[in-house]
Protein backbone atom coordinates (compact mmCIF):
# COMPACT_ATOMS: atom_id res chain seq x y z
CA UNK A 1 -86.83 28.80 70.52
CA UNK A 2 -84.56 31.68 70.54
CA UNK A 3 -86.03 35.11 71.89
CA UNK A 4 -86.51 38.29 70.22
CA UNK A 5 -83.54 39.74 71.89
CA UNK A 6 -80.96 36.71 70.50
CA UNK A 7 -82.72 36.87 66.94
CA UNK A 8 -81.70 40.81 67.18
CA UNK A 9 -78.37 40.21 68.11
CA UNK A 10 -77.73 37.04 65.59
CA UNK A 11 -79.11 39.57 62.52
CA UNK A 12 -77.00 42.29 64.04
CA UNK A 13 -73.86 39.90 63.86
CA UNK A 14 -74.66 38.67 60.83
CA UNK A 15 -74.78 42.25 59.36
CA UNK A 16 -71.37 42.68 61.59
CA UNK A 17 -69.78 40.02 59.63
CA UNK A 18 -70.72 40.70 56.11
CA UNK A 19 -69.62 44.54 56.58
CA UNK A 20 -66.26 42.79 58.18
CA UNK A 21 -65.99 40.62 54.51
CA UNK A 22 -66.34 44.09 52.61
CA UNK A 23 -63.98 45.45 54.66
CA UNK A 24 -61.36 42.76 53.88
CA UNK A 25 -62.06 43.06 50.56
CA UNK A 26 -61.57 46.41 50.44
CA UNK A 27 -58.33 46.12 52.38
CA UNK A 28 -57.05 43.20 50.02
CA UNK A 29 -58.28 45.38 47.42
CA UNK A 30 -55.85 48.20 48.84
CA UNK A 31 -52.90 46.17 49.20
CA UNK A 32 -53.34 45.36 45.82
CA UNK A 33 -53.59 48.80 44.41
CA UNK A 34 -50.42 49.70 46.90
CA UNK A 35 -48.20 46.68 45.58
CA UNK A 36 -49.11 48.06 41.95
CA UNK A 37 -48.25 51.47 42.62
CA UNK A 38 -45.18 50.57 44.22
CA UNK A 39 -44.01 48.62 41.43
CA UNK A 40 -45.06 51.31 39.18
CA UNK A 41 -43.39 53.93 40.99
CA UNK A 42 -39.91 51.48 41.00
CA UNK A 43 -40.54 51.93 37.26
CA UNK A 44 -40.60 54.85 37.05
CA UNK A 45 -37.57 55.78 39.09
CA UNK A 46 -35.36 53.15 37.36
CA UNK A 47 -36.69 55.13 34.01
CA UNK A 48 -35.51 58.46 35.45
CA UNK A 49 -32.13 56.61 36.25
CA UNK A 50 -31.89 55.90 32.69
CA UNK A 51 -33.14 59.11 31.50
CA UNK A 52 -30.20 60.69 33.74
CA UNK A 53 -27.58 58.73 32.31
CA UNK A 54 -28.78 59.14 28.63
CA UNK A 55 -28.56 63.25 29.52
CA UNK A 56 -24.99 62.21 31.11
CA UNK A 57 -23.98 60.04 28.40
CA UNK A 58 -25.32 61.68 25.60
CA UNK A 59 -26.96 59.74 21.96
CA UNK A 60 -23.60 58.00 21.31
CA UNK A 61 -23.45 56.35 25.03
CA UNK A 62 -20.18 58.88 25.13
CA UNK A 63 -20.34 61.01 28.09
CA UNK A 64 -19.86 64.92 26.98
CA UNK A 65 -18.30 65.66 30.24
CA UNK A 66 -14.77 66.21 30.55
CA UNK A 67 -12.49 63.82 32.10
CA UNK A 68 -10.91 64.55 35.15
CA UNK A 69 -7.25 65.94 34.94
CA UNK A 70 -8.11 67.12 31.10
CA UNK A 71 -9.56 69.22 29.07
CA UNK A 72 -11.24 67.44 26.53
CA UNK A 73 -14.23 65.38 26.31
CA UNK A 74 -14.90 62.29 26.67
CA UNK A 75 -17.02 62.52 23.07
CA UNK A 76 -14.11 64.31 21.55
CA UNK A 77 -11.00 61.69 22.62
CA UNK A 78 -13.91 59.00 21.61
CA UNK A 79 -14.48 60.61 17.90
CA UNK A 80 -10.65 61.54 17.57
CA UNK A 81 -9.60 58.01 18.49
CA UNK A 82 -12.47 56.41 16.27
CA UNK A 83 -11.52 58.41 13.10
CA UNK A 84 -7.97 57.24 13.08
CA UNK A 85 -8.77 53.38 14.07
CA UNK A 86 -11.69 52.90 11.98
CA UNK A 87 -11.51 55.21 9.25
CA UNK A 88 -7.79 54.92 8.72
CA UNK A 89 -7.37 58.55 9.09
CA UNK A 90 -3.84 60.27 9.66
CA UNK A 91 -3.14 62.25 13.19
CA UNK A 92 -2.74 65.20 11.27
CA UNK A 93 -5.76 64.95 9.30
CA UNK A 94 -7.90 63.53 11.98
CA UNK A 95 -7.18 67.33 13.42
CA UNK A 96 -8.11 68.96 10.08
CA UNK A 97 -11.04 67.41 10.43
CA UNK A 98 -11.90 68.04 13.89
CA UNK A 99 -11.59 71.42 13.16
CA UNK A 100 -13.76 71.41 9.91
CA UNK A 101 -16.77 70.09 12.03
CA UNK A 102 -16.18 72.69 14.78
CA UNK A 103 -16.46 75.00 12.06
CA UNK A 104 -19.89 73.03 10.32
CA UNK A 105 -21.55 72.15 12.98
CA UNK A 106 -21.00 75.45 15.31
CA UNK A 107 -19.48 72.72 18.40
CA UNK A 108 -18.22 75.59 19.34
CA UNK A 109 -14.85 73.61 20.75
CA UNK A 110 -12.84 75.91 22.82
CA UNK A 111 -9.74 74.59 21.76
CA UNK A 112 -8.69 71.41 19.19
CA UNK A 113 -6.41 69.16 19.83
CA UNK A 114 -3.13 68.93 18.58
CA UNK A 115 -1.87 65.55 16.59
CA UNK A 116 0.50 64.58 19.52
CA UNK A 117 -2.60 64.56 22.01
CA UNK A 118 -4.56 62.36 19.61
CA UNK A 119 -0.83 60.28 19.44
CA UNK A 120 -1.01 59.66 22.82
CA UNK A 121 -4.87 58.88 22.96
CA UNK A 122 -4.17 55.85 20.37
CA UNK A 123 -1.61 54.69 22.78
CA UNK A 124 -3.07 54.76 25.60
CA UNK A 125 -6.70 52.85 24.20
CA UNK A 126 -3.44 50.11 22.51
CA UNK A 127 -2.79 49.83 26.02
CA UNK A 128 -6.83 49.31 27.28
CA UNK A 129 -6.89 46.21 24.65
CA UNK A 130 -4.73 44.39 26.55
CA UNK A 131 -5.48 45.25 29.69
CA UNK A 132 -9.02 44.78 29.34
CA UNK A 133 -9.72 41.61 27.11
CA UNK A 134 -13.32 40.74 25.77
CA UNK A 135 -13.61 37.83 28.26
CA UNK A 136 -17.11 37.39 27.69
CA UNK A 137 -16.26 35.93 23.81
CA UNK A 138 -14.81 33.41 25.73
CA UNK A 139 -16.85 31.63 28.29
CA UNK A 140 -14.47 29.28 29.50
CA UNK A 141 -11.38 31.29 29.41
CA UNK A 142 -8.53 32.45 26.92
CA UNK A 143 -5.03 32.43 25.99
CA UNK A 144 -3.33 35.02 24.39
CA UNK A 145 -0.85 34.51 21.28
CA UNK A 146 1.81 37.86 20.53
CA UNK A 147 3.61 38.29 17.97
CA UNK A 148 5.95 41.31 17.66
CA UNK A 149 7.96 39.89 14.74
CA UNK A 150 6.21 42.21 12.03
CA UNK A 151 8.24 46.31 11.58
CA UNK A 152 7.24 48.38 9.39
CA UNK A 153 9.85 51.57 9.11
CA UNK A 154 10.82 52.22 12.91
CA UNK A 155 7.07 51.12 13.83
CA UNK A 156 6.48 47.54 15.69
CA UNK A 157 3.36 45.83 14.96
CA UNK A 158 2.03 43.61 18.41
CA UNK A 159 -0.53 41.19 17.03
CA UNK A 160 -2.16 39.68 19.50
CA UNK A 161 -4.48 36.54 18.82
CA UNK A 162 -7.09 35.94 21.61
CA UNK A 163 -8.12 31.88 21.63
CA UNK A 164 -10.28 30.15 23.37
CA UNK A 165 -8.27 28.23 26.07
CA UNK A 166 -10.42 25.04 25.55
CA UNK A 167 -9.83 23.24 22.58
CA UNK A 168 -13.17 23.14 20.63
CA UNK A 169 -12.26 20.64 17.77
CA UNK A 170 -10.26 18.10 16.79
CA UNK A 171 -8.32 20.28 13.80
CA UNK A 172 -6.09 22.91 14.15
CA UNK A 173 -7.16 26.66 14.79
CA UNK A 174 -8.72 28.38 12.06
CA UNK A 175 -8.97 32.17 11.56
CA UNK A 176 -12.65 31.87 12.79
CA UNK A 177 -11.50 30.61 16.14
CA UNK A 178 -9.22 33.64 17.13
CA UNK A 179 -10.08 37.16 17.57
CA UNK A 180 -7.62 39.49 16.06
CA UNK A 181 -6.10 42.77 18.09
CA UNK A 182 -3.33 44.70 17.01
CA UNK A 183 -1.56 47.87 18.55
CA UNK A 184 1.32 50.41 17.01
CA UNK A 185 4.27 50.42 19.10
């Protein structure tokens, strides 16, 4: 039979060893908490990244800082070079127009570029299409197919079909197996 003193001290460790089991709850309970916050705060930070880059790139994904060595923005060569590709503007009036939203939309711009500037900008993003091909349309690789056989005045037209370099079917290619780039020369 166990004596008073041992039936003390096995109640006393028994109340020793449930307080240790709430205290490794509470510690699991802890880590828990700490894992979540960490996450959360890894969240957070990779939000403020974004948030930074959105205030660096501005809504259009176009940064409105200037480009090293010039004087314009990158939002302005970006809007210049996009009205004469896709809206089929002329230099010239790709400047009128430049200066017509300055004047609209208070841009305040301090100075517009001239036709030749926006010139060279075409040339030099003619140059980025083949320098740069959209690999990613094709996953196992590409071939390229020029054709500078097409003039029109003193102008050269470079076509350049992109085609996937593995053959995909049995028939010949079709317009919906090439992606079509073209540059002024």
């Amino acid at each position: 039979m166990p004596t008073k003193r041992e039936s003390k001290l096995t109640k006393k460790l028994g109340a020793c060893r449930a307080r240790l089991r709430q205290a490794n709850q509470k510690v699991r309970d802890l880590t828990k908490r700490k894992d979540h916050y960490k996450s959360r705060t890894k969240d957070l930070t990779q939000e403020l990244k974004n948030e930074k880059n959105l205030k660096k790139k501005g809504c259009l994904g176009v940064s409105d800082q200037s480009i090293a060595k010039h004087k314009y923005t990158e939002m302005l060569i970006t809007l210049t070079v996009g009205l004469v590709i896709i809206c089929g503007c002329s230099l010239r009036s790709t400047v009128k127009i430049l200066e017509l939203l300055n004047e609209l939309l208070n841009w305040q711009l301090p100075e517009i570029p001239c036709f030749r500037s926006v010139q060279h900008w075409l040339e030099k993003s003619g140059y980025a299409v083949y320098t740069e091909p959209k690999t990613e349309e094709f996953s196992d690789g590409y071939a390229c197919i020029v054709d500078e056989s097409m003039m029109i005045r003193s102008q050269k037209l470079l076509l350049t079909l992109g085609v996937p370099a593995s053959k995909t079917s049995e028939e010949a290619l079709t317009f919906g197996d090439i992606t079509i780039s073209c540059c002024r020369r």
